[in-house]
C-alpha atoms as a PDB file:
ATOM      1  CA  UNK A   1       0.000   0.000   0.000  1.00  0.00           C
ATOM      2  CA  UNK A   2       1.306   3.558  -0.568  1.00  0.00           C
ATOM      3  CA  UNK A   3       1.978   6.113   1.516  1.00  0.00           C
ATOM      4  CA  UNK A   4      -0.779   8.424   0.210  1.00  0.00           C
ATOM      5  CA  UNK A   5      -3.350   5.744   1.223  1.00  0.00           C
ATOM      6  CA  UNK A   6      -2.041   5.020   4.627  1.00  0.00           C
ATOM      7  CA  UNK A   7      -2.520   8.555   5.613  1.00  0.00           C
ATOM      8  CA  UNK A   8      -5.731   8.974   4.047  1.00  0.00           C
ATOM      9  CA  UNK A   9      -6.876   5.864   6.148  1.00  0.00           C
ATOM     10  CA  UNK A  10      -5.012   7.052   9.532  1.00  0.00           C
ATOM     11  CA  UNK A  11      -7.471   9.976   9.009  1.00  0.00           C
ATOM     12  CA  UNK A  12     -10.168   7.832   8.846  1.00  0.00           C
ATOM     13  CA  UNK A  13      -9.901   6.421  11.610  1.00  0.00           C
ATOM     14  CA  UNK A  14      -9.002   9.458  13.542  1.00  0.00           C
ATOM     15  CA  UNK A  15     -12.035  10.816  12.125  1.00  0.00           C
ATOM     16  CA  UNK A  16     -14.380   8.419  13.502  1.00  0.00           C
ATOM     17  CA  UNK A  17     -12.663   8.358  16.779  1.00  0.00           C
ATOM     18  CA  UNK A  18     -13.154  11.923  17.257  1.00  0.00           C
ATOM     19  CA  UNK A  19     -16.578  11.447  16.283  1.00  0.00           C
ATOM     20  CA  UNK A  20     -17.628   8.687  19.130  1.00  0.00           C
ATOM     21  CA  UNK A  21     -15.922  10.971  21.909  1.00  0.00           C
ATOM     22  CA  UNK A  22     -18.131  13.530  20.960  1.00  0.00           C
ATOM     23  CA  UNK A  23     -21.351  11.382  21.064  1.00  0.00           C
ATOM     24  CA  UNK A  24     -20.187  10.012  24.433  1.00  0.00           C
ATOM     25  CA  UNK A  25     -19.352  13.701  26.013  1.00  0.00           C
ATOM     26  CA  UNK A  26     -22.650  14.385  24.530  1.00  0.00           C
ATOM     27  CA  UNK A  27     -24.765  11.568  26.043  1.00  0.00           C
ATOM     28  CA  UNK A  28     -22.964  12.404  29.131  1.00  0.00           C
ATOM     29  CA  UNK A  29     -23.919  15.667  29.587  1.00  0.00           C
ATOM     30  CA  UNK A  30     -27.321  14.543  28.737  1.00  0.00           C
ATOM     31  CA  UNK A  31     -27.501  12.157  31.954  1.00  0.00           C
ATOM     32  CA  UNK A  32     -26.101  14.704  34.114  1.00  0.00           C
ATOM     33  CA  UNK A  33     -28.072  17.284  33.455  1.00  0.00           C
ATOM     34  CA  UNK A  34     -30.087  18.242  36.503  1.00  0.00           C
ATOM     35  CA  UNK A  35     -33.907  18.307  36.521  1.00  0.00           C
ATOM     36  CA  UNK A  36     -35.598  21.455  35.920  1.00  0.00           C
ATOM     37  CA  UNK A  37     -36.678  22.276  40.169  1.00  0.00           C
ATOM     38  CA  UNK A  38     -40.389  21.578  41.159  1.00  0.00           C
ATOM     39  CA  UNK A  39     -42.576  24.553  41.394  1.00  0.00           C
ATOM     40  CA  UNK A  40     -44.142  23.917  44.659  1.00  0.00           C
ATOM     41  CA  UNK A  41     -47.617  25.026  45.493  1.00  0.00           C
ATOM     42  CA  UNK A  42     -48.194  28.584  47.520  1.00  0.00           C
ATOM     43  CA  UNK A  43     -49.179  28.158  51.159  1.00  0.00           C
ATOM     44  CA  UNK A  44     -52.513  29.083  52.003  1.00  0.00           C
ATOM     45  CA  UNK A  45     -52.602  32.575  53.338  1.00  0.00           C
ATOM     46  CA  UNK A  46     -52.664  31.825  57.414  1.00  0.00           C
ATOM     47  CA  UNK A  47     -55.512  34.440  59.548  1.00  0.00           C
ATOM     48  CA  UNK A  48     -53.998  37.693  59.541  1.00  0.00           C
ATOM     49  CA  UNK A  49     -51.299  37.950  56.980  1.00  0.00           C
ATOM     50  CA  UNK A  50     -51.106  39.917  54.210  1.00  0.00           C
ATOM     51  CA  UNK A  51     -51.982  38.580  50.559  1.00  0.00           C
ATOM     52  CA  UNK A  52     -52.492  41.295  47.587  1.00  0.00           C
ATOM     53  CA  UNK A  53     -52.526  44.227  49.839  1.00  0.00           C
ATOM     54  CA  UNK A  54     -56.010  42.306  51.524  1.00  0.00           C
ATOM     55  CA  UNK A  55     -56.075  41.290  55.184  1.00  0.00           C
ATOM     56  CA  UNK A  56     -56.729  37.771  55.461  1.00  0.00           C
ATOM     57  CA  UNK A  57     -59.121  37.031  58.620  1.00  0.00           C
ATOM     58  CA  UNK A  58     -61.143  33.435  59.350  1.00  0.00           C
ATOM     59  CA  UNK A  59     -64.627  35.114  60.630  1.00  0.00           C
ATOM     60  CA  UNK A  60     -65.405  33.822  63.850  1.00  0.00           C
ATOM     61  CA  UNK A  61     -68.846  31.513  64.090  1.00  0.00           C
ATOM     62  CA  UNK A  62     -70.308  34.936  65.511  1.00  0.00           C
ATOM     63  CA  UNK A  63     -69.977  36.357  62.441  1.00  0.00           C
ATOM     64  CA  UNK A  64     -71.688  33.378  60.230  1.00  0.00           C
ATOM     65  CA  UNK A  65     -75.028  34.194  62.104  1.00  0.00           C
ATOM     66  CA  UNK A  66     -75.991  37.972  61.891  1.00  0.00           C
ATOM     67  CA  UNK A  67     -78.674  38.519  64.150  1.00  0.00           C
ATOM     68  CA  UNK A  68     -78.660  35.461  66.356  1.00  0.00           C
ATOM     69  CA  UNK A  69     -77.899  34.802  69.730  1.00  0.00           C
ATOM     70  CA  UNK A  70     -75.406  32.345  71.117  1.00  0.00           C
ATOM     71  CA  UNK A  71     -77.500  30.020  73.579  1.00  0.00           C
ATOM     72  CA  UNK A  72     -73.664  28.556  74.115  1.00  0.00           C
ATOM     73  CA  UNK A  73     -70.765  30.618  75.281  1.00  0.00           C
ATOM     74  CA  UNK A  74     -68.173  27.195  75.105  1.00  0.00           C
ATOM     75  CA  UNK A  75     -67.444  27.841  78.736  1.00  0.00           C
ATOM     76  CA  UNK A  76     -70.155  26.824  80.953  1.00  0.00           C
ATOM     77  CA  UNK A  77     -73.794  26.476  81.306  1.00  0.00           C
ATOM     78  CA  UNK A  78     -74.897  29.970  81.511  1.00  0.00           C
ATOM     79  CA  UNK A  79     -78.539  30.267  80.286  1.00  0.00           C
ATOM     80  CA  UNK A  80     -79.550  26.386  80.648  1.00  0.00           C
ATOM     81  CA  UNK A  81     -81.036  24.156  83.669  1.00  0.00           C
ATOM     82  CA  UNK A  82     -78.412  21.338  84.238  1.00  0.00           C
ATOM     83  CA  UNK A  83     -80.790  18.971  85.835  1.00  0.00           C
ATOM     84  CA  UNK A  84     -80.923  18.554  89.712  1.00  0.00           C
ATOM     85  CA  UNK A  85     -78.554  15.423  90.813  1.00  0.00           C
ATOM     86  CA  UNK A  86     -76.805  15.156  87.463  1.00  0.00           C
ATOM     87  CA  UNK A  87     -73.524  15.139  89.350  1.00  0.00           C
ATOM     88  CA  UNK A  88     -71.176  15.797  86.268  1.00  0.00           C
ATOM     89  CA  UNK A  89     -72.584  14.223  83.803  1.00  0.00           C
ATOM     90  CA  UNK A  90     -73.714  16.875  81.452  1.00  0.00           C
ATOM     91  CA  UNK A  91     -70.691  18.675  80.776  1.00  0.00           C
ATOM     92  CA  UNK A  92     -68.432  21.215  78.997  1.00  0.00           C
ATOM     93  CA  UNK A  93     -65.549  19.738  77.461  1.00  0.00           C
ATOM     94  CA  UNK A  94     -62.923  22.104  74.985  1.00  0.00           C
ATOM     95  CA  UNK A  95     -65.700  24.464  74.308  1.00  0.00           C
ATOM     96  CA  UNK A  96     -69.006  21.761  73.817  1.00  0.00           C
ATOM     97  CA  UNK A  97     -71.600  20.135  75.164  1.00  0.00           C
ATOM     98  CA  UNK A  98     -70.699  16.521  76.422  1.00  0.00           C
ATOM     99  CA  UNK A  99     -72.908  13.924  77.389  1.00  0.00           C
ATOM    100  CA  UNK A 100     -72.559   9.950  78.731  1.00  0.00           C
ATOM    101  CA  UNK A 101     -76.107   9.103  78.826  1.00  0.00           C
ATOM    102  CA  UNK A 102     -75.690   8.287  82.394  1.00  0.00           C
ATOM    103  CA  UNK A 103     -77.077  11.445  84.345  1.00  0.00           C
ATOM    104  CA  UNK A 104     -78.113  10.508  88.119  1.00  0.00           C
ATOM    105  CA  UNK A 105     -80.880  13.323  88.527  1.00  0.00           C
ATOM    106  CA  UNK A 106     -84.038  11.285  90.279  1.00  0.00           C
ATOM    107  CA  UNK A 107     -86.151  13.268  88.038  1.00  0.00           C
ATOM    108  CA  UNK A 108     -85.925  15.398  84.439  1.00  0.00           C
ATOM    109  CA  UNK A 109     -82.582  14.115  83.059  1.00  0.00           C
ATOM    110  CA  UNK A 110     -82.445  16.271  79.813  1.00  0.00           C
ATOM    111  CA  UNK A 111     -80.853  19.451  79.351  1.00  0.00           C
ATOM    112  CA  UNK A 112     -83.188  22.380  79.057  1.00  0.00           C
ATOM    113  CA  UNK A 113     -82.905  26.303  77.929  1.00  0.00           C
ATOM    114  CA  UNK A 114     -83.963  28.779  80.634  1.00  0.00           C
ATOM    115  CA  UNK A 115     -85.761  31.051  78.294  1.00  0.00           C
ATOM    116  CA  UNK A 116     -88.395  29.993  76.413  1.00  0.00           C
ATOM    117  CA  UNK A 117     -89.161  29.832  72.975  1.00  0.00           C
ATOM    118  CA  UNK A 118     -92.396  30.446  70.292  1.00  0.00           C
ATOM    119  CA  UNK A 119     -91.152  30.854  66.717  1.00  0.00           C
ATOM    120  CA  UNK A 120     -87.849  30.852  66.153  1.00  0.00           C
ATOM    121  CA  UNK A 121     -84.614  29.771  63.725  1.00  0.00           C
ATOM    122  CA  UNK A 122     -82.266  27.551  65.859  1.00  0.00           C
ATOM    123  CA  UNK A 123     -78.640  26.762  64.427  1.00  0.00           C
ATOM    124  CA  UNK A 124     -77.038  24.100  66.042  1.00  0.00           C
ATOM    125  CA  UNK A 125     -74.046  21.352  65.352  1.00  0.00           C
ATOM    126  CA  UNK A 126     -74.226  17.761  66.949  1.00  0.00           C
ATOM    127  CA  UNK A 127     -72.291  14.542  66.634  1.00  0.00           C
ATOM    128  CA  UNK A 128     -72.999  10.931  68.504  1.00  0.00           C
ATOM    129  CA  UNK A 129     -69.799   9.977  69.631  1.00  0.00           C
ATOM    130  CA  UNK A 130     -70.416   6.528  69.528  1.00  0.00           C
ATOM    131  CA  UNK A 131     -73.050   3.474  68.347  1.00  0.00           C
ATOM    132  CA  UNK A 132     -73.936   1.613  71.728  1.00  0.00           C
ATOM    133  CA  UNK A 133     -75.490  -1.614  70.998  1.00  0.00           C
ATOM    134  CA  UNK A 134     -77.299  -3.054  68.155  1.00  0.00           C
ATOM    135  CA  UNK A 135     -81.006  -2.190  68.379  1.00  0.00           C
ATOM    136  CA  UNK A 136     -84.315  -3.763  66.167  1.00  0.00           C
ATOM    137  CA  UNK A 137     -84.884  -1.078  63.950  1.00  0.00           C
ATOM    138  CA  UNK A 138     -88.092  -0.695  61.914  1.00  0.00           C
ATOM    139  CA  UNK A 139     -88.417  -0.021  58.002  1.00  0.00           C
ATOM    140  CA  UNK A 140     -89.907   3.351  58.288  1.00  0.00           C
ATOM    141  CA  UNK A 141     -91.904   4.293  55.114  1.00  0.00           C
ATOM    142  CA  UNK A 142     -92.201   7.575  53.112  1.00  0.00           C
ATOM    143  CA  UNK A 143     -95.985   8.029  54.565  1.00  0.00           C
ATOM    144  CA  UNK A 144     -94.398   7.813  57.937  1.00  0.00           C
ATOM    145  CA  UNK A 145     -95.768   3.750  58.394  1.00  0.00           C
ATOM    146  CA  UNK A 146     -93.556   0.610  59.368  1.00  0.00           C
ATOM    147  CA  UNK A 147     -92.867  -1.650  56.885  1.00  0.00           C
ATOM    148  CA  UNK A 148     -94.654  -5.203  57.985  1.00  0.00           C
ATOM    149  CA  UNK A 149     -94.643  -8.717  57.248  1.00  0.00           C
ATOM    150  CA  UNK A 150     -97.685 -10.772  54.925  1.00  0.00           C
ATOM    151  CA  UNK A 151     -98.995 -11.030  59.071  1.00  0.00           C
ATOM    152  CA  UNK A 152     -99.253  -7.381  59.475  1.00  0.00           C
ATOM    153  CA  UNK A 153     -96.275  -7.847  61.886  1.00  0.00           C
ATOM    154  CA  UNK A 154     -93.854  -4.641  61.895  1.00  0.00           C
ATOM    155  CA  UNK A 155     -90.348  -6.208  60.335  1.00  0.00           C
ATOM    156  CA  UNK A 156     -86.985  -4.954  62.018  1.00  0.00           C
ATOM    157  CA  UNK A 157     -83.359  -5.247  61.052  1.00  0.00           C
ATOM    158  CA  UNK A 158     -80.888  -4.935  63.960  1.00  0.00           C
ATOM    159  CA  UNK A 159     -78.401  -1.889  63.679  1.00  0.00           C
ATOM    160  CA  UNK A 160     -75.858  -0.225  65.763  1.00  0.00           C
ATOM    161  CA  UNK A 161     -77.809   2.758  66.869  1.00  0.00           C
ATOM    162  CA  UNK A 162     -77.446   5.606  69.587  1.00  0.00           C
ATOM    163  CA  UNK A 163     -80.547   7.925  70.376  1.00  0.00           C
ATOM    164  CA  UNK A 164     -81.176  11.877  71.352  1.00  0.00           C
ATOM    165  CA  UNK A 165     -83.088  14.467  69.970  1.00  0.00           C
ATOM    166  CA  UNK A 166     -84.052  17.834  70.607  1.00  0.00           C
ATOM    167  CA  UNK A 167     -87.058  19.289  72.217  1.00  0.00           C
ATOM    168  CA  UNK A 168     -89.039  22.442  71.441  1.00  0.00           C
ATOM    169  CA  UNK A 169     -91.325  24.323  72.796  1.00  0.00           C
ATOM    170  CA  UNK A 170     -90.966  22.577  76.527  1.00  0.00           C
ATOM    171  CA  UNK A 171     -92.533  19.386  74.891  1.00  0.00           C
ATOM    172  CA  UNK A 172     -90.703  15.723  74.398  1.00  0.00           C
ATOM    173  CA  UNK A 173     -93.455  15.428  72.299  1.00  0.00           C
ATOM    174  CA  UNK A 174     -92.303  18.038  69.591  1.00  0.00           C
ATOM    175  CA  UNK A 175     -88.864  16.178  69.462  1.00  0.00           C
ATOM    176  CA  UNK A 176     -86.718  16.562  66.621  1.00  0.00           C
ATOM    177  CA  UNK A 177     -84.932  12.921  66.198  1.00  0.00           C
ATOM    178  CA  UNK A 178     -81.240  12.165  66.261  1.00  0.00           C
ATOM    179  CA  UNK A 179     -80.358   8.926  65.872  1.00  0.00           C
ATOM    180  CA  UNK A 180     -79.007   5.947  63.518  1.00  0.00           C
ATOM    181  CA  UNK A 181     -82.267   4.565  61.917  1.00  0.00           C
ATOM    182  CA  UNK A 182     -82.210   4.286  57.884  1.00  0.00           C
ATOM    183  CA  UNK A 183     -84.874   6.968  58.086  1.00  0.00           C
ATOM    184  CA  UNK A 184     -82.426   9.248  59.406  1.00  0.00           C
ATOM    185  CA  UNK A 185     -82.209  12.179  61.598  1.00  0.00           C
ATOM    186  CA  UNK A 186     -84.977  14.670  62.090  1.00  0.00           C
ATOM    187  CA  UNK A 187     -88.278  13.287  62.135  1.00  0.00           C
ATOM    188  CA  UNK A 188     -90.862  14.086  64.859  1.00  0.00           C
ATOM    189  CA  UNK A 189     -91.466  10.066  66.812  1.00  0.00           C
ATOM    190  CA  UNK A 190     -94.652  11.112  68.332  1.00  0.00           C
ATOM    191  CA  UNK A 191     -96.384  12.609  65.585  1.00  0.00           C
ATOM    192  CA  UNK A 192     -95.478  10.115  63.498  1.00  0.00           C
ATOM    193  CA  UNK A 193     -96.445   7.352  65.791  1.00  0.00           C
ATOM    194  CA  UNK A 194     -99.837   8.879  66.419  1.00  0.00           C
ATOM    195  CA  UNK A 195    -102.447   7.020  64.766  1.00  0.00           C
ATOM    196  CA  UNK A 196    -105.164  10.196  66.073  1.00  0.00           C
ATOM    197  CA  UNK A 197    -103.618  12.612  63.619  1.00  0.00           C
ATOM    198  CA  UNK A 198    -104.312  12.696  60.278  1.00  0.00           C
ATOM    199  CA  UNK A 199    -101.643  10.624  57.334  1.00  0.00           C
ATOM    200  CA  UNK A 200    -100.885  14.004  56.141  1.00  0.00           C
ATOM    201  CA  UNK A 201     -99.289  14.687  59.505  1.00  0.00           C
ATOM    202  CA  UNK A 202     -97.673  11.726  59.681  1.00  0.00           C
ATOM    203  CA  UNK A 203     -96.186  11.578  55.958  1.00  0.00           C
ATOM    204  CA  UNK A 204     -94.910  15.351  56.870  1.00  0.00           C
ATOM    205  CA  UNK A 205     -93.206  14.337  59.919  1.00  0.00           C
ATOM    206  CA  UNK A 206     -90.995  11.789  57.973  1.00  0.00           C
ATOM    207  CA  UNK A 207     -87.467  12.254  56.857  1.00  0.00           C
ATOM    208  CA  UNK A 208     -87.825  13.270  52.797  1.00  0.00           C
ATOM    209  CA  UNK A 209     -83.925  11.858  52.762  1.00  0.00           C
ATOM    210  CA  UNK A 210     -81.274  10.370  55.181  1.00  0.00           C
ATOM    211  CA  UNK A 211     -78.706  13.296  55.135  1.00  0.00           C
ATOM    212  CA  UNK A 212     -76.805  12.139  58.690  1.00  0.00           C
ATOM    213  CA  UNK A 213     -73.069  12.330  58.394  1.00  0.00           C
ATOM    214  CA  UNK A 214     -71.425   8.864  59.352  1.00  0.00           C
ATOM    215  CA  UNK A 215     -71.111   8.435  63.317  1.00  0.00           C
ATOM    216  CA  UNK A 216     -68.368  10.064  65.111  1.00  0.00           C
ATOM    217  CA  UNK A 217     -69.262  13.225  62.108  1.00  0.00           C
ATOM    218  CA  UNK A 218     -70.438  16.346  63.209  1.00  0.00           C
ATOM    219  CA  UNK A 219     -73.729  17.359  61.601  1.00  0.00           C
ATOM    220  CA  UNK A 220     -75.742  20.619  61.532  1.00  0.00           C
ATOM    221  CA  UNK A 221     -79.450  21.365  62.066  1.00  0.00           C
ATOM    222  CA  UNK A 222     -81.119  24.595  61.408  1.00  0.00           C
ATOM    223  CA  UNK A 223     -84.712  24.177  62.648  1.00  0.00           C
ATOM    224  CA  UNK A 224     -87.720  26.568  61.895  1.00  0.00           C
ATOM    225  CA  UNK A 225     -90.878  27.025  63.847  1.00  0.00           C
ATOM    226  CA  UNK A 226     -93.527  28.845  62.900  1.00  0.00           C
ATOM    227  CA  UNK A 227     -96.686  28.440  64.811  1.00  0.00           C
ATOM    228  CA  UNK A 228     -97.611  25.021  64.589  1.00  0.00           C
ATOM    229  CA  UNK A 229     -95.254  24.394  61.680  1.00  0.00           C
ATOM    230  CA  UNK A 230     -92.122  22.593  61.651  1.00  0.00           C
ATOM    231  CA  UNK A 231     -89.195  23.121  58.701  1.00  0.00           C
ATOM    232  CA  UNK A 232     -85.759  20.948  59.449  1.00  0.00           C
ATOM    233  CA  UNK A 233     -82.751  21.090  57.083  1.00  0.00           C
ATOM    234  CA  UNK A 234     -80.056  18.838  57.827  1.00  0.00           C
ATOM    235  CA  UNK A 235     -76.405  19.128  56.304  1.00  0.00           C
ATOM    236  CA  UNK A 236     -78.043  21.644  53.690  1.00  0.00           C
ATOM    237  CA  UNK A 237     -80.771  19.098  53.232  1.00  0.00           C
ATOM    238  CA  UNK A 238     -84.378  19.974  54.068  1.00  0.00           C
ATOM    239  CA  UNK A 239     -85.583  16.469  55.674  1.00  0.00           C
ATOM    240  CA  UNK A 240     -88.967  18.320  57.249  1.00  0.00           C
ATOM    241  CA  UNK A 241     -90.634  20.800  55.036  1.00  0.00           C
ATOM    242  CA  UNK A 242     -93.543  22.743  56.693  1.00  0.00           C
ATOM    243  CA  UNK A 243     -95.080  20.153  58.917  1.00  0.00           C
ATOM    244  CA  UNK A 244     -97.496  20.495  61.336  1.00  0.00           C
ATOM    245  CA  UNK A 245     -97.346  19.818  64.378  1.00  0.00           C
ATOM    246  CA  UNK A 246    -101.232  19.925  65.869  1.00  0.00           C
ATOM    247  CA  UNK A 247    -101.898  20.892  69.335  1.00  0.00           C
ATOM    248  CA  UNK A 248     -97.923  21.950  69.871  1.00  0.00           C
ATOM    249  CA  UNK A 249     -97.808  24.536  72.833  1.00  0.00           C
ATOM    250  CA  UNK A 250     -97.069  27.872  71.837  1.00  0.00           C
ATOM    251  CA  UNK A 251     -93.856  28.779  73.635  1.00  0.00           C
ATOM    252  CA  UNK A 252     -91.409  26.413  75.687  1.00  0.00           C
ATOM    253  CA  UNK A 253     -87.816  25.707  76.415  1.00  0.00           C
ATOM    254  CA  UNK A 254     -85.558  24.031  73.575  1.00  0.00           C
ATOM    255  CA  UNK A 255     -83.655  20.595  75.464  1.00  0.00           C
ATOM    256  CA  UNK A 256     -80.990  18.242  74.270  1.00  0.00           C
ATOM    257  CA  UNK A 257     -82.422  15.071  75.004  1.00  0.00           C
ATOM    258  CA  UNK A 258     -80.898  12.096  78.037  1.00  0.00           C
ATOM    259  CA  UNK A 259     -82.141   8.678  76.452  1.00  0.00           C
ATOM    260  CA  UNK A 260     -80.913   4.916  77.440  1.00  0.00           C
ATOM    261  CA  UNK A 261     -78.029   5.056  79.916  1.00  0.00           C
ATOM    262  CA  UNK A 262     -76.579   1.682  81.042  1.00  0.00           C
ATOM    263  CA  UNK A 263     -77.969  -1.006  82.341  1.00  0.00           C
ATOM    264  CA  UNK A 264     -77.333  -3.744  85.221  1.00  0.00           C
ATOM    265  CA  UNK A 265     -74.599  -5.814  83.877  1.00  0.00           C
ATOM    266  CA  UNK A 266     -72.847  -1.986  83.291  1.00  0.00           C
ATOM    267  CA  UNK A 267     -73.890  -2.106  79.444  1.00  0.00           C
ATOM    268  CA  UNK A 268     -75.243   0.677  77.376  1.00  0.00           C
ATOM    269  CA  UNK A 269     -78.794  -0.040  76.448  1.00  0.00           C
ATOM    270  CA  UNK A 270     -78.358   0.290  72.531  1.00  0.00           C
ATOM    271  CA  UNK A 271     -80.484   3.685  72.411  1.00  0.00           C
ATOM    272  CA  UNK A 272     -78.506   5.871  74.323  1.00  0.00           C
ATOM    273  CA  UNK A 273     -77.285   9.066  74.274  1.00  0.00           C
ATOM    274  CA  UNK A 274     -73.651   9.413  73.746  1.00  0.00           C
ATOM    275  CA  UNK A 275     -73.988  12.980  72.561  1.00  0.00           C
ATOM    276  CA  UNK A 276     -72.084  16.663  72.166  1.00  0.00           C
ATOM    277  CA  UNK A 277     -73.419  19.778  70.973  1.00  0.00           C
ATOM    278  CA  UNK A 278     -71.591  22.987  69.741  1.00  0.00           C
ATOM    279  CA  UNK A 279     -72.193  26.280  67.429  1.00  0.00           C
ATOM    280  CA  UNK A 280     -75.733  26.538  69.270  1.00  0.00           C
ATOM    281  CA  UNK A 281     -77.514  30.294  67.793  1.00  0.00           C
ATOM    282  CA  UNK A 282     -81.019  31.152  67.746  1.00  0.00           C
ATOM    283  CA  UNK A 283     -82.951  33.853  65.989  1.00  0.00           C
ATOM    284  CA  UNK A 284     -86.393  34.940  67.561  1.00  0.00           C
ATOM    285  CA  UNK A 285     -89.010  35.474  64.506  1.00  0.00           C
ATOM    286  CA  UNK A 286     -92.072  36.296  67.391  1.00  0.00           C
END
């Protein structure tokens, strides 16, 4: 071979040496090359600080109810009867209403309002802190009837269930329902239980929907009464719309309702009132 072509071919080869260091510098820079940083989300703006020249500020419950007043002041029991006896158990507890079922007053064991009430807009939060027991439930039907068997015998399903309610207008008997049942919370027992009254009545007094939050969940009522009607709207659900409520005095006390308690082996009977209350406001309409 000449000389000519032995240098042409040396370049060659240099050539395509050359040429895979540069790939390999190339591909090396590549797989070092650091990621582009994360943009991380903002923090929310925190009460008080300062975001686009605007004072941030988290209103105070106070605030969400213009024109109310507080029935609660998260500190003690100013403005309600805690009942004679109840040694304790009807408490305050980091600002609400706690209750074990379990009060030892000989006589009323519910909590009641000093004042009294005629018509009215109460606002009000409650939670059952825990199921105590399974209990025979009923089918409760949209006319406000129990679901029965081809012997006209009411069927039941047994449920974990707890049991409260509130009163109005210094009557059990106009009780708004809390409690587990499929029916859910806010139907009036008595009225709907009374055979005397007429199946309008009864069918109002019925849950339209089951709008309870799980157990342990705190839940909000805003109940209206208007003379002898009764509107309840449940987690922004209106369960009651307009019913009557015949005979129903016109002016009482509100209560939060003692039920079950436990029993002699030192078990909860499975309707009982493991309860707490907070946020409590009330408008006057009289």
């Amino acid at each position: 071979m000449s000389i000519r072509y032995k240098i042409i071919g040396w370049g060659l080869c240099l050539c395509a040496v050359c040429s895979l260091v540069g790939q390999n510098e190339v591909l090396a820079q590549k797989e070092t090359k650091p990621d582009k940083p994360k943009t991380l989300p903002e923090p929310l703006p925190k009460e008080g600080s300062i975001t686009d020249g605007a004072i941030v500020k988290i209103p105070p419950e106070d605030a969400l109810h213009p024109g109310y007043t507080s029935l609660f002041n998260g500190e003690d029991f100013t403005g309600w009867k805690v009942p004679e006896g109840d040694n304790g158990h009807w408490k305050v507890v980091e600002g609400v209403i706690d209750y074990d079922a379990q009060s030892e007053a000989k006589g009323d064991k519910n909590l009641w309002t000093e004042k009294e009430y005629g018509d009215f807009i109460l606002s009000m939060e409650w939670r059952i802190k825990e199921t105590t027991g399974l209990y025979k439930v009923p089918i409760v039907l949209a006319d406000g009837s129990e679901l029965k068997d081809a012997k006209g015998n009411v069927i039941t399903v047994e449920l974990p269930n707890a049991d409260s309610g509130i009163y109005l207008r210094g009557t059990p008997k106009a009780q708004v329902n809390i409690w587990c049942w499929p029916i859910g919370s806010g139907e009036v027992y008595s009225y709907r239980r009374n055979q005397s009254v007429s199946p309008e009545v009864r069918a109002g007094v019925t849950p339209k929907i089951n709008a309870d939050k799980p157990v342990g969940e705190w839940n909000k009522f805003i109940i209206i009464m208007v003379k002898d009607r009764l509107t309840v709207i449940l987690n922004n659900e209106m369960v009651l719309e307009n019913a009557q409520l015949p005979d129903v005095p016109e002016k009482g006390p509100i209560a939060f309702q003692h039920h079950g308690g436990k029993l002699k082996d030192g078990t909860f009977s499975p309707a009982s009132s493991l309860m707490q209350f907070r946020n409590i406001y009330i408008k006057e309409l009289d």
